[in-house]
Protein backbone atom coordinates (compact mmCIF):
# COMPACT_ATOMS: atom_id res chain seq x y z
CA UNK A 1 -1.42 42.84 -28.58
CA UNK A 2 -4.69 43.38 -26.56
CA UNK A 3 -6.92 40.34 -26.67
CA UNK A 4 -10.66 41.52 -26.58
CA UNK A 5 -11.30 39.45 -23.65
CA UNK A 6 -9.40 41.42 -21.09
CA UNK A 7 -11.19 44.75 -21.68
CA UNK A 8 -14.96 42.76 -21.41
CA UNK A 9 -17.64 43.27 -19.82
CA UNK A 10 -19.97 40.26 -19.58
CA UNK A 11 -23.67 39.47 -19.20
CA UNK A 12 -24.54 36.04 -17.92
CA UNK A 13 -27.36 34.17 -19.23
CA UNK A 14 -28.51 30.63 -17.56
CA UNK A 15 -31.31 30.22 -20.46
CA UNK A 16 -33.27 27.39 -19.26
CA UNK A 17 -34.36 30.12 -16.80
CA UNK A 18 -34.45 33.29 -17.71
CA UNK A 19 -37.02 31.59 -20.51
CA UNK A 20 -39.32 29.55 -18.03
CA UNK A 21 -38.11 26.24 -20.03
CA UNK A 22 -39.71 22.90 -17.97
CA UNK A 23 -37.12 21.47 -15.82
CA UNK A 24 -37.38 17.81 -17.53
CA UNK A 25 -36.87 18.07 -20.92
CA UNK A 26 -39.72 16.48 -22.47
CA UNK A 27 -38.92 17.30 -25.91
CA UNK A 28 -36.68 13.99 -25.82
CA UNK A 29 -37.54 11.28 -28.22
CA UNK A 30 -40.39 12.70 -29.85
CA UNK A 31 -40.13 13.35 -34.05
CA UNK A 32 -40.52 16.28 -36.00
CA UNK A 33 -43.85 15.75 -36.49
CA UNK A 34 -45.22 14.85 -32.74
CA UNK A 35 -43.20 18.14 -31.38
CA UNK A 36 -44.14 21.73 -31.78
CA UNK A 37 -40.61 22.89 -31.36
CA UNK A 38 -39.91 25.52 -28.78
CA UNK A 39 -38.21 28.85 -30.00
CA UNK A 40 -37.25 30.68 -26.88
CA UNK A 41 -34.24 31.47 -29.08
CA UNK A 42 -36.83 34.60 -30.32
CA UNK A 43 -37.14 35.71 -26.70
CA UNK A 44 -33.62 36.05 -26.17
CA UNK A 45 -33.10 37.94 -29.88
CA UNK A 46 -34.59 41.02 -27.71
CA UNK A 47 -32.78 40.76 -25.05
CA UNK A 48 -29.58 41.69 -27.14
CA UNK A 49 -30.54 45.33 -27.41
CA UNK A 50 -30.52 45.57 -23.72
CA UNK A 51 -27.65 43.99 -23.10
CA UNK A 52 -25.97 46.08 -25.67
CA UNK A 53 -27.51 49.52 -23.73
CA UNK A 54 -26.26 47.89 -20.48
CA UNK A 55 -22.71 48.34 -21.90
CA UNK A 56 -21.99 44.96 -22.10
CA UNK A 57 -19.62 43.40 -25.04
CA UNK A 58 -19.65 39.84 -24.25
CA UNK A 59 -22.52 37.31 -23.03
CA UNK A 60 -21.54 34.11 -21.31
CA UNK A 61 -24.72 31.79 -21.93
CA UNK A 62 -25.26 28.16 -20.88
CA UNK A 63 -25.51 25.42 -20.56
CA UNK A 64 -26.82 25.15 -24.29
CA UNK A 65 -26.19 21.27 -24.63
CA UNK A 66 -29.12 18.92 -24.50
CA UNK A 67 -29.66 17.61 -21.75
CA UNK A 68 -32.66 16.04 -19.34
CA UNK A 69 -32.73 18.39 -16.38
CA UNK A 70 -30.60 21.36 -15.51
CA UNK A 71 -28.56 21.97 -18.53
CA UNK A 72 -25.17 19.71 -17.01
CA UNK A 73 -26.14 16.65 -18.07
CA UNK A 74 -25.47 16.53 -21.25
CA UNK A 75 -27.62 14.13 -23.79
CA UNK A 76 -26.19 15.49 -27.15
CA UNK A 77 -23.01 17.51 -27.56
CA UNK A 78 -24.28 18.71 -31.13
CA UNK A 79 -27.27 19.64 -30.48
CA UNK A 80 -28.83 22.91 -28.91
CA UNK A 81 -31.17 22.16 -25.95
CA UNK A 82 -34.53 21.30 -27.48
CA UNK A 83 -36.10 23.13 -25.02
CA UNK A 84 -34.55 26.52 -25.94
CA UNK A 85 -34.89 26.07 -29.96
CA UNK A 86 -32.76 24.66 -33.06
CA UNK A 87 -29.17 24.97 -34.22
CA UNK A 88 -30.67 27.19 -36.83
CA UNK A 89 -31.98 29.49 -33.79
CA UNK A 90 -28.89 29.59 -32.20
CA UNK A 91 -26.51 30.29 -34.95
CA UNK A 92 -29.18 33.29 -35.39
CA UNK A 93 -28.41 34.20 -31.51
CA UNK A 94 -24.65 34.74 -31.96
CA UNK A 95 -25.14 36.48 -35.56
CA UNK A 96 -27.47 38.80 -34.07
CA UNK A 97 -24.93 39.42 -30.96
CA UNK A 98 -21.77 39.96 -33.30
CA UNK A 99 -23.91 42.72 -35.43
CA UNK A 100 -24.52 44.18 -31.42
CA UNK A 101 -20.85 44.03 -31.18
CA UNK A 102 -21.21 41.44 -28.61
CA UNK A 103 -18.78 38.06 -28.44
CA UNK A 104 -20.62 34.95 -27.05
CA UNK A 105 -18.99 32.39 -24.73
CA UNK A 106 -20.75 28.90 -23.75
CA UNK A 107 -20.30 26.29 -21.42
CA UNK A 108 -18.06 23.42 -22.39
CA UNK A 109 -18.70 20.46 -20.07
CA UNK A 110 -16.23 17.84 -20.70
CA UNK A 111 -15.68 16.38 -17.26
CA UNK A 112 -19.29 14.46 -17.00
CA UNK A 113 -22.12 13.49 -19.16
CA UNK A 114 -25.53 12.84 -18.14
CA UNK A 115 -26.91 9.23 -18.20
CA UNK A 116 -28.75 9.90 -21.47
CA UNK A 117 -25.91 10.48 -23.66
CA UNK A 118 -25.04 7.88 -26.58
CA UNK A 119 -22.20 6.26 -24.66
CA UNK A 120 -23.33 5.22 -21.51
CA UNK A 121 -26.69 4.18 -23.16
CA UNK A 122 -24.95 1.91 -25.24
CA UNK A 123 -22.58 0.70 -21.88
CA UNK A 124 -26.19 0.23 -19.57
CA UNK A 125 -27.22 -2.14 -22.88
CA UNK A 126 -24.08 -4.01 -23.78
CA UNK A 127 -22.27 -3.85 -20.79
CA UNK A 128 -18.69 -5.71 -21.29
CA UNK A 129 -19.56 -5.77 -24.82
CA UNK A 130 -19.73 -2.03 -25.33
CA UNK A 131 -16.95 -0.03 -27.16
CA UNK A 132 -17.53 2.39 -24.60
CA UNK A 133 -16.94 0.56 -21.80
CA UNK A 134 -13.46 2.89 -21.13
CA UNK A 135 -15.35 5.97 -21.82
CA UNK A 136 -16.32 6.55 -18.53
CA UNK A 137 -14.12 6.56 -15.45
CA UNK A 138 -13.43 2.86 -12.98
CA UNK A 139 -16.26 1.13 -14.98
CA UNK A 140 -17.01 -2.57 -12.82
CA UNK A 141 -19.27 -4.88 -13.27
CA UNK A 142 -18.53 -6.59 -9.23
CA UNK A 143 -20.76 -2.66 -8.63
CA UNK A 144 -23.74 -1.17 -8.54
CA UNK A 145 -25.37 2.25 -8.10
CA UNK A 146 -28.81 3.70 -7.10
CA UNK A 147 -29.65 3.18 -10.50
CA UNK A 148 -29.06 -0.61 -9.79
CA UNK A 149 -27.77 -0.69 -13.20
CA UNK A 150 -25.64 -3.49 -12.29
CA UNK A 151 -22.31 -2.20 -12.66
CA UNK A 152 -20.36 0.96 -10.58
CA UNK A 153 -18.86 4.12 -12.06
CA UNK A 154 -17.30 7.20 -10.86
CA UNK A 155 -19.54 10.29 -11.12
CA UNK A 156 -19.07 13.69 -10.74
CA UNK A 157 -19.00 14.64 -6.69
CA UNK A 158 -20.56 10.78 -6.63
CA UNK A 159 -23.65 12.51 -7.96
CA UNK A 160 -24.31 8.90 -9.79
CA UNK A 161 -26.72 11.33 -13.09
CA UNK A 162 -23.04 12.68 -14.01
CA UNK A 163 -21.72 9.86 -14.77
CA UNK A 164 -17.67 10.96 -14.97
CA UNK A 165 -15.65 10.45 -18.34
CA UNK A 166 -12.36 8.90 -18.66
CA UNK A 167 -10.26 12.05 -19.55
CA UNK A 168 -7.31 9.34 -20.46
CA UNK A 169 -8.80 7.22 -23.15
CA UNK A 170 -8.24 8.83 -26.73
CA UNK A 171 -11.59 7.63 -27.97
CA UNK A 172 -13.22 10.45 -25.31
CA UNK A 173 -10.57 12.86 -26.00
CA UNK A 174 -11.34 13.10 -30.13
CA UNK A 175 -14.68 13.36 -29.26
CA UNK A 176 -14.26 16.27 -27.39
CA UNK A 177 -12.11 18.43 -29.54
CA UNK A 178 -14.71 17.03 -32.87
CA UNK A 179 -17.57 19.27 -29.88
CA UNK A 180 -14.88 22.24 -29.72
CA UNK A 181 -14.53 21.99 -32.94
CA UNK A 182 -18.07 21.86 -33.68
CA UNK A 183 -19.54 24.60 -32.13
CA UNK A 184 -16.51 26.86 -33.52
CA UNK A 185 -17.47 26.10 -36.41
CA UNK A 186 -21.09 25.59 -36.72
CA UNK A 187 -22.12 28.49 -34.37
CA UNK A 188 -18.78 31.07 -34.47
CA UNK A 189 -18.87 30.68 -30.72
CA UNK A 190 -15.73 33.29 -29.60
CA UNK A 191 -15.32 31.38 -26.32
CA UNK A 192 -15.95 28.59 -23.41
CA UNK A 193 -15.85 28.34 -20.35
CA UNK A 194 -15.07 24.85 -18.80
CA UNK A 195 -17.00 23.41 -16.52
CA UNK A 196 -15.71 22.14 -13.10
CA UNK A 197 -12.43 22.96 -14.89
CA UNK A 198 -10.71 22.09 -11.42
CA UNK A 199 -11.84 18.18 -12.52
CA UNK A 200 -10.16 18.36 -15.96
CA UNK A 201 -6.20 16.30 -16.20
CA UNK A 202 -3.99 19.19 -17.15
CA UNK A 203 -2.85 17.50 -19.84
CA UNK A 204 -6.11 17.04 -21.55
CA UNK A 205 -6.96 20.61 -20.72
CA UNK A 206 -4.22 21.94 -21.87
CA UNK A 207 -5.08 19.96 -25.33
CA UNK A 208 -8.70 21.38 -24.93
CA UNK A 209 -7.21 24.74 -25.21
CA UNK A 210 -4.88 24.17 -28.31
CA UNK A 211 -7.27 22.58 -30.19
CA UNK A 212 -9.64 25.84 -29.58
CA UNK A 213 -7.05 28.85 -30.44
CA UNK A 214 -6.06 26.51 -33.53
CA UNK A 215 -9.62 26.51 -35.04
CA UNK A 216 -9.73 30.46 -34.01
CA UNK A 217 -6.95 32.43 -32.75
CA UNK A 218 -8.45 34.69 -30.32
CA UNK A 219 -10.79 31.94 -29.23
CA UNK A 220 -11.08 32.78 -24.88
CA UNK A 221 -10.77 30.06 -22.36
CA UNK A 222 -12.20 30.50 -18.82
CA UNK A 223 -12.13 28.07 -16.38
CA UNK A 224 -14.76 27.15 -13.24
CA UNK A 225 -12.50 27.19 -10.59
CA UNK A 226 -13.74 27.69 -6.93
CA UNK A 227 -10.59 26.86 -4.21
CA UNK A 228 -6.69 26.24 -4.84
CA UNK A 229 -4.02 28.27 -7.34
CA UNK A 230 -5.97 29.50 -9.69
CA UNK A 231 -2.59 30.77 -11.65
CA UNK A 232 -1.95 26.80 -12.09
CA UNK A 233 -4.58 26.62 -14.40
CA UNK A 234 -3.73 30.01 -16.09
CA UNK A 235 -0.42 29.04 -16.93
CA UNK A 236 1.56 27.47 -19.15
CA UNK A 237 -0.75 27.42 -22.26
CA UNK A 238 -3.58 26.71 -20.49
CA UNK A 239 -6.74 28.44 -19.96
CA UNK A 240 -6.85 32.46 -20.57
CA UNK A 241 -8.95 33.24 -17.14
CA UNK A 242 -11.23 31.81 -14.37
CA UNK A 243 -13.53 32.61 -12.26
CA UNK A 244 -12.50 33.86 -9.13
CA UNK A 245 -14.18 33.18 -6.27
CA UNK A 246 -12.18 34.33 -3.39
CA UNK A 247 -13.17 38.08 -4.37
CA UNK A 248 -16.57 37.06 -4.73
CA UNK A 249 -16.69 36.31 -1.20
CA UNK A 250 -15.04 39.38 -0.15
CA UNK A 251 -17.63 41.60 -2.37
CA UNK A 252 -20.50 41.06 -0.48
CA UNK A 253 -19.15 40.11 3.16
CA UNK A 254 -16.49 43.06 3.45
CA UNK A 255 -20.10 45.29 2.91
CA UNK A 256 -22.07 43.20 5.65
CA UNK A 257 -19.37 43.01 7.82
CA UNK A 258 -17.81 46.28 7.54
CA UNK A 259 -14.62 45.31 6.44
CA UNK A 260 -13.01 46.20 3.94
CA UNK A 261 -9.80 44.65 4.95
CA UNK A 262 -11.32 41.69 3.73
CA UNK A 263 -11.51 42.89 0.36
CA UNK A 264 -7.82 44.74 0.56
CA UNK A 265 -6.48 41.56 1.71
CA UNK A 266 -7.73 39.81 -1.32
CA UNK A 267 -6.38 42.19 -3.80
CA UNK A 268 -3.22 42.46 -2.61
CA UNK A 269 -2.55 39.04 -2.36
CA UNK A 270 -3.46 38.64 -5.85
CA UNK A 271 -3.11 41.58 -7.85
CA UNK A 272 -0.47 43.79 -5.85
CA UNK A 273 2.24 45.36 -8.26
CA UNK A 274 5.01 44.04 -6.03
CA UNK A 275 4.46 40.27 -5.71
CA UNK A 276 0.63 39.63 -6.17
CA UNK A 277 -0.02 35.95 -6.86
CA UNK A 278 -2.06 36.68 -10.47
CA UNK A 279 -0.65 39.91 -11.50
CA UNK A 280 -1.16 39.90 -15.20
CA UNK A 281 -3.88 37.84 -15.34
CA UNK A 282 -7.61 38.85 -15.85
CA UNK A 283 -9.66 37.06 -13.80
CA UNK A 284 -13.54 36.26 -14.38
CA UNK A 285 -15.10 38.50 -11.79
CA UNK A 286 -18.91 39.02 -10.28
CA UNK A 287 -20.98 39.46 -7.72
CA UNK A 288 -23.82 36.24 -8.22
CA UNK A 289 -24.41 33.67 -10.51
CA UNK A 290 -26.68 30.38 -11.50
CA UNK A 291 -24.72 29.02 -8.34
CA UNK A 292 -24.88 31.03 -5.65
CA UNK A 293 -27.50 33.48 -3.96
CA UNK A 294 -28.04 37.13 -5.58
CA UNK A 295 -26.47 39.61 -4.23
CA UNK A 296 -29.54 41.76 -3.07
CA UNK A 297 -30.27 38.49 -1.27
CA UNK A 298 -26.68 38.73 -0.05
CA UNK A 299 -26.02 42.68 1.27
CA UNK A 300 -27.50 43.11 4.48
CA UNK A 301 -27.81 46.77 2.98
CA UNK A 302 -29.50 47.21 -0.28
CA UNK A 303 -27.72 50.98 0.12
CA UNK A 304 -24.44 49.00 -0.12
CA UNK A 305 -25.70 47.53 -4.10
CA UNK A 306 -24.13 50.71 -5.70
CA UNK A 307 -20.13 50.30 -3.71
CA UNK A 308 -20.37 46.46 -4.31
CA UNK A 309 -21.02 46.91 -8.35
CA UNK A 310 -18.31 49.62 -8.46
CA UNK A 311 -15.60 47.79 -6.91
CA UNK A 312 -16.28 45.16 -9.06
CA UNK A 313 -16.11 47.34 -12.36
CA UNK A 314 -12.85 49.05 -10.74
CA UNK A 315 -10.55 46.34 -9.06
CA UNK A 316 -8.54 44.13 -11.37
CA UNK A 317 -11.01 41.36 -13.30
CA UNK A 318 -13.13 40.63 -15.83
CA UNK A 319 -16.77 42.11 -14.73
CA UNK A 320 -20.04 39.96 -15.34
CA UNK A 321 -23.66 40.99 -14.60
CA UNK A 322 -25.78 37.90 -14.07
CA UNK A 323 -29.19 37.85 -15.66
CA UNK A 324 -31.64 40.05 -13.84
CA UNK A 325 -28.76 41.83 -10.96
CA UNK A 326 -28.66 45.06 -12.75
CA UNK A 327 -32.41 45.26 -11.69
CA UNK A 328 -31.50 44.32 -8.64
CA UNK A 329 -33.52 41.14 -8.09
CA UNK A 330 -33.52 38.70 -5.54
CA UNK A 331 -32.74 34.76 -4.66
CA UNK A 332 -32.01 32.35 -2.45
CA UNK A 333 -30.67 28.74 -3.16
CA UNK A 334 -33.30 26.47 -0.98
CA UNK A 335 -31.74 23.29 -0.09
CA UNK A 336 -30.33 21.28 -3.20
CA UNK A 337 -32.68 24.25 -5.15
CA UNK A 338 -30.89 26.36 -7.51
CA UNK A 339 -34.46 27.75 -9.52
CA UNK A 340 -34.38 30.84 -6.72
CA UNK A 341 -31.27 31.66 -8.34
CA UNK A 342 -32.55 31.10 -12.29
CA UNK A 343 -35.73 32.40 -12.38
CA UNK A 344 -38.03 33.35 -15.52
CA UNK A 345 -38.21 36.85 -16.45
CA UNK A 346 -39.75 39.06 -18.84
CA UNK A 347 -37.71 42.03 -20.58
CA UNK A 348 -40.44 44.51 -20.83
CA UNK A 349 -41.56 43.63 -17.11
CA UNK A 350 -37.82 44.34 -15.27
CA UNK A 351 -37.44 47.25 -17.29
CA UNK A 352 -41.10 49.29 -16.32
CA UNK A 353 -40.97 47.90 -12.65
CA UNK A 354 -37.34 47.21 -11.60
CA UNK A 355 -37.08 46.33 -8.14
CA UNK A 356 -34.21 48.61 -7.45
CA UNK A 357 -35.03 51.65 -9.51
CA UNK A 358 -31.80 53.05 -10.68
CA UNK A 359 -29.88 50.67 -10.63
CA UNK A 360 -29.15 49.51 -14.19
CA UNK A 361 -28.66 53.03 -15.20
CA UNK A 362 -25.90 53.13 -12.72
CA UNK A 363 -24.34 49.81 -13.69
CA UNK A 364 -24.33 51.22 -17.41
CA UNK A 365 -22.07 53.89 -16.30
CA UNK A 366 -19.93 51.87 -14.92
CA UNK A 367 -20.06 49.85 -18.13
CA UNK A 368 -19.32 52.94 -20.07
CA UNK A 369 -16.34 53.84 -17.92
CA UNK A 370 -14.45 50.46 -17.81
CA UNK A 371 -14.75 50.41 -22.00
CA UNK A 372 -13.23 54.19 -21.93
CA UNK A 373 -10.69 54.15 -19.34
CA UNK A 374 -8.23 51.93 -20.28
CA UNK A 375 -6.61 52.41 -16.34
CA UNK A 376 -9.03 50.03 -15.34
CA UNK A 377 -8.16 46.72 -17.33
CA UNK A 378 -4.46 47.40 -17.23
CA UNK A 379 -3.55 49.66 -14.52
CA UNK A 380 -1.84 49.10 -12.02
CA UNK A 381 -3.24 48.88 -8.15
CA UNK A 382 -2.68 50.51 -5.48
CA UNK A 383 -4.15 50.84 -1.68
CA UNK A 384 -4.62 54.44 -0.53
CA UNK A 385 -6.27 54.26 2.21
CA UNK A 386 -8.06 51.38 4.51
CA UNK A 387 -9.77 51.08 7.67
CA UNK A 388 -12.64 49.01 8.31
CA UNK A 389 -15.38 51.19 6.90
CA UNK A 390 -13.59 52.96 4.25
CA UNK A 391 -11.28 52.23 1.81
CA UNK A 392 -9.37 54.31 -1.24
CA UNK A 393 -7.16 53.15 -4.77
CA UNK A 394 -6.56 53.92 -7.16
CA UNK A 395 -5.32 52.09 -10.70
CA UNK A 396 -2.66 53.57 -12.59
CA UNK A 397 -1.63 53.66 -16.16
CA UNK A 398 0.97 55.85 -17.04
CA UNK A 399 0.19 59.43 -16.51
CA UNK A 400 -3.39 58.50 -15.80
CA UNK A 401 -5.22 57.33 -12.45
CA UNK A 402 -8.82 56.48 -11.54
CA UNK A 403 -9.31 56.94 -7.92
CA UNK A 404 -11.91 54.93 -6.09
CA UNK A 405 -12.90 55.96 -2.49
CA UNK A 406 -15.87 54.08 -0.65
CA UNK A 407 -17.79 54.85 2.83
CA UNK A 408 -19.29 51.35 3.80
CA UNK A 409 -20.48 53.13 6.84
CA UNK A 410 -23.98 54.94 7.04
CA UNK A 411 -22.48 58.24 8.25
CA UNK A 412 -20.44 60.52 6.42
CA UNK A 413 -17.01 60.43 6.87
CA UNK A 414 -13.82 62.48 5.91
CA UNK A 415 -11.12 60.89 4.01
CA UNK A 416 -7.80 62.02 3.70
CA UNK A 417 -4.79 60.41 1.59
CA UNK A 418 -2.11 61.11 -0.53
CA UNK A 419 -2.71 61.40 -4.48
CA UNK A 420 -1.23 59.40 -7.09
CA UNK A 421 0.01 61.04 -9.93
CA UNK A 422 -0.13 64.71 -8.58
CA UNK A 423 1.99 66.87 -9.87
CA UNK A 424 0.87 71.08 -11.08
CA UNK A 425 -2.54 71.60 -11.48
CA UNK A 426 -3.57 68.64 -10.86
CA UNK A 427 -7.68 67.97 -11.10
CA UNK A 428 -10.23 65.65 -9.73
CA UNK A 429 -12.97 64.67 -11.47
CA UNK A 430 -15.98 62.99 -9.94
CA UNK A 431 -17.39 60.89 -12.93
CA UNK A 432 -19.93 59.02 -11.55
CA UNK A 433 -21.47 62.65 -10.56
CA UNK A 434 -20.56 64.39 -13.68
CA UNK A 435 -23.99 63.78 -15.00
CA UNK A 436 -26.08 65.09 -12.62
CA UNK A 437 -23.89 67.75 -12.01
CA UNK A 438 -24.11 69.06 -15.73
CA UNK A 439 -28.05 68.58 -16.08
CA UNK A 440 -28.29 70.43 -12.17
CA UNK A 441 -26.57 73.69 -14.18
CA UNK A 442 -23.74 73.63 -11.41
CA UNK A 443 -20.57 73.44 -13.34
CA UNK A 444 -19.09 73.82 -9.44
CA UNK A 445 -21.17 71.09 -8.18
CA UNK A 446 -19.03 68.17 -9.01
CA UNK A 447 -16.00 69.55 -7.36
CA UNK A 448 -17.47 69.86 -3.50
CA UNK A 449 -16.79 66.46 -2.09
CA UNK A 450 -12.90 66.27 -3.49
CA UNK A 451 -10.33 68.47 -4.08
CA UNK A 452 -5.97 68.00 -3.75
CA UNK A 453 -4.26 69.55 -0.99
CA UNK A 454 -0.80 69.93 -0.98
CA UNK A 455 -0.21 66.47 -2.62
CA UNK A 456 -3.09 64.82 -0.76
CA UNK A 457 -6.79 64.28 -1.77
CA UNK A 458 -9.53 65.27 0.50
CA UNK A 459 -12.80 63.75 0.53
CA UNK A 460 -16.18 64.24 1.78
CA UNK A 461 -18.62 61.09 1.38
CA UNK A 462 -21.84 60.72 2.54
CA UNK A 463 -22.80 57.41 4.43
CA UNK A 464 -23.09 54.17 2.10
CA UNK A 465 -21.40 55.84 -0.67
CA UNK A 466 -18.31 55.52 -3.61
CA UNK A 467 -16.88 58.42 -5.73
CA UNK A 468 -14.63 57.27 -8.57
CA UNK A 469 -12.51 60.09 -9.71
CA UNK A 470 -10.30 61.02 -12.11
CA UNK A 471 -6.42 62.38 -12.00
């Protein structure tokens, strides 16, 4: 049985951002009555609508955990950022996204706390008398740290504000699954998605994960994985997808670099019908994120943002928009800076002056035509064509193919290979064109840069250019 997860499409939300939330949470340790709380919550009720327009059926949004900075640090595992809103306003959130028929993932970060958090408070005051003293990971007392807090402790990446928990002791691991089970509960989250996932033991991931689907069956595990195997953290009962990386790369350097094998290379080795490394699996797939730059910030050609975004709706994954990319925005990390990446912005303001006019229309589409054709979340792949500036495939499901040909380069360019599927009267239809075709009066018009030939598909693409068709 399908699992809604595989057919997604996601919109990524780092709220702390997109809000214009202060950096240092100075909502900490104040009462009721000395705080005016902050509902940003009510900012991001309208953004709902839009994400629903977008096409979207999912939003990923985190980190959502108090914390004092960034969002990764967690203070309270119960407890909503204060600098976003309440439980109350988040419970409203998801509610509000299920009516949209939108699922809601969060982050889960269970390899690291921040200093703040009721354990290692109660370690930095009672020291070898604390009962959490083998909460956190090669605790010593001979140490110290640039905290001078007289005693040493592994951190996360020996960034000494994460201090990292002990994944073995049962104490931590209870905890944990009492947070899964938690925000299940509490908030009718329909997902996670773990970070630093590559940090977590196996076995207590692999707990993480039943403890989840128990509490709700279709419950949807993703993990933040950047190098290695990512199918030996897929398997075996453990998480449902991650994030993968490698195409990420290829996305936005097979454009600047025109080459494509780059890109062909990567799909192959993981997806290809005859021995790919994660056929099968649905892998979390985009183009930016809260971690690395934008992709307009990326393409050395803006004219390449329309081939980039349909690859990624049309190659094997999971497709996420990040937070202001269907506009087109831009932003650089600077130095240990990730804000370029997170910035504020206003709803009304991206959608009456978007940088890249266009854009999110086009994205919708795409949107629209991964929740309609069914080809492209299970069909399979295959290469049709490749050379360094253009590249053809097409995914296949049954009787059915979607045919995706690209020109990286910025002249035209002539592409001929042989069709998949063709057999009688055999049609191509451009989809991405069918609109304009139909409001343009030309019934013809959408039929004059492909057509079949004697088994074999000719096409005619201008420069910087993709046509997805249909067979």
């Amino acid at each position: 049985m399908a699992k809604w997860y595989e057919q997604a499409v996601f919109y990524h939300i780092y709220p702390l951002g997109l809000t214009g939330a202060p950096f240092n949470n100075d909502c900490l340790g104040k009462s009721a009555e000395e705080l005016a709380k902050p509902h940003r919550f009510e900012e991001l009720f309208d953004w709902i609508p839009h994400i629903a327009e977008l096409g979207c059926t999912a939003i990923y949004i985190g980190p959502l955990f108090e914390s004092g900075t960034h969002g990764y640090d967690t203070i309270d595992y119960k407890k909503v950022d204060s600098r976003l809103g309440t439980n109350e306003d988040f419970i409203e959130f998801v509610k509000r996204a299920h009516a949209a028929g939108i699922k809601v993932v969060v982050d889960g970060v269970f390899n690291h706390t921040g200093r703040g958090v009721f354990a290692f408070e109660d370690l930095r005051v009672n020291r070898e008398n604390s009962p959490y003293r083998y909460w956190y990971r090669d605790v010593s007392f001979e140490g110290n740290t640039c905290f001078n807090d007289g005693f040493w402790y592994q951190a996360w990446h020996n960034i000494h504000d994460l201090p990292a928990l002990n994944q073995w002791n049962e104490d931590v691991r209870q905890y944990i699954f009492s947070v899964i089970r938690f925000w299940i509960h509490e908030f009718d989250i329909d997902g996670i998605r773990l970070d630093s996932a590559d940090c977590l033991d196996f076995n207590f991931l692999r707990d993480i994960c039943s403890v989840a689907r128990y509490e709700k069956e279709d419950f949807w595990m993703m993990g933040e994985l950047i190098h290695g195997d990512y199918a030996r953290w897929i398997n075996g009962g453990l998480l449902d997808s991650s994030t993968n990386y490698e195409l990420h790369k290829g996305l936005f350097s097979g454009h600047n670099d025109h080459n494509y094998f780059e890109i062909a290379h990567s799909i192959r080795r993981q997806f290809d019908a005859n021995g790919g490394i994660y056929k099968g699996m649905h892998l979390y797939t985009f183009v930016d994120n809260h971690d690395v730059d934008r992709l307009a910030s990326k393409l050395n050609e803006k004219a390449h943002l329309p081939l980039v975004w349909t690859l990624l709706f049309t190659l094997p994954g999971i497709p996420a928009i990040y937070y202001g990319s269907e506009w087109g925005i831009e932003g650089r990390k600077n130095g240990p800076d990730d804000s370029p990446m997170r910035p504020r912005l206003i709803l009304s303001e991206m959608e009456a002056n978007p940088p890249v006019p266009g854009l999110a229309e086009f994205i919708s589409k795409l949107a629209a035509l991964k929740k309609e054709d069914l080809a492209l979340t299970y069909g399979r792949y295959q290469e049709l064509l490749l050379t360094n500036r253009q590249y053809a495939y097409a995914r296949i499901l049954d009787d059915h193919a979607v045919v995706v040909a690209a020109n990286n380069d910025p002249n035209p360019a002539e592409m001929w290979f042989n069709c998949p599927l063709c057999r009688g009267n055999a049609k191509l239809e451009d989809v991405l064109k069918k609109d304009v075709c139909q409001d343009a009066g030309d019934s013809q018009a959408c039929d004059l840069d492909g057509e079949i030939l004697d088994g074999r598909i000719h096409v005619a693409i201008p420069g910087h250019t993709v046509r997805v068709f249909m067979i």
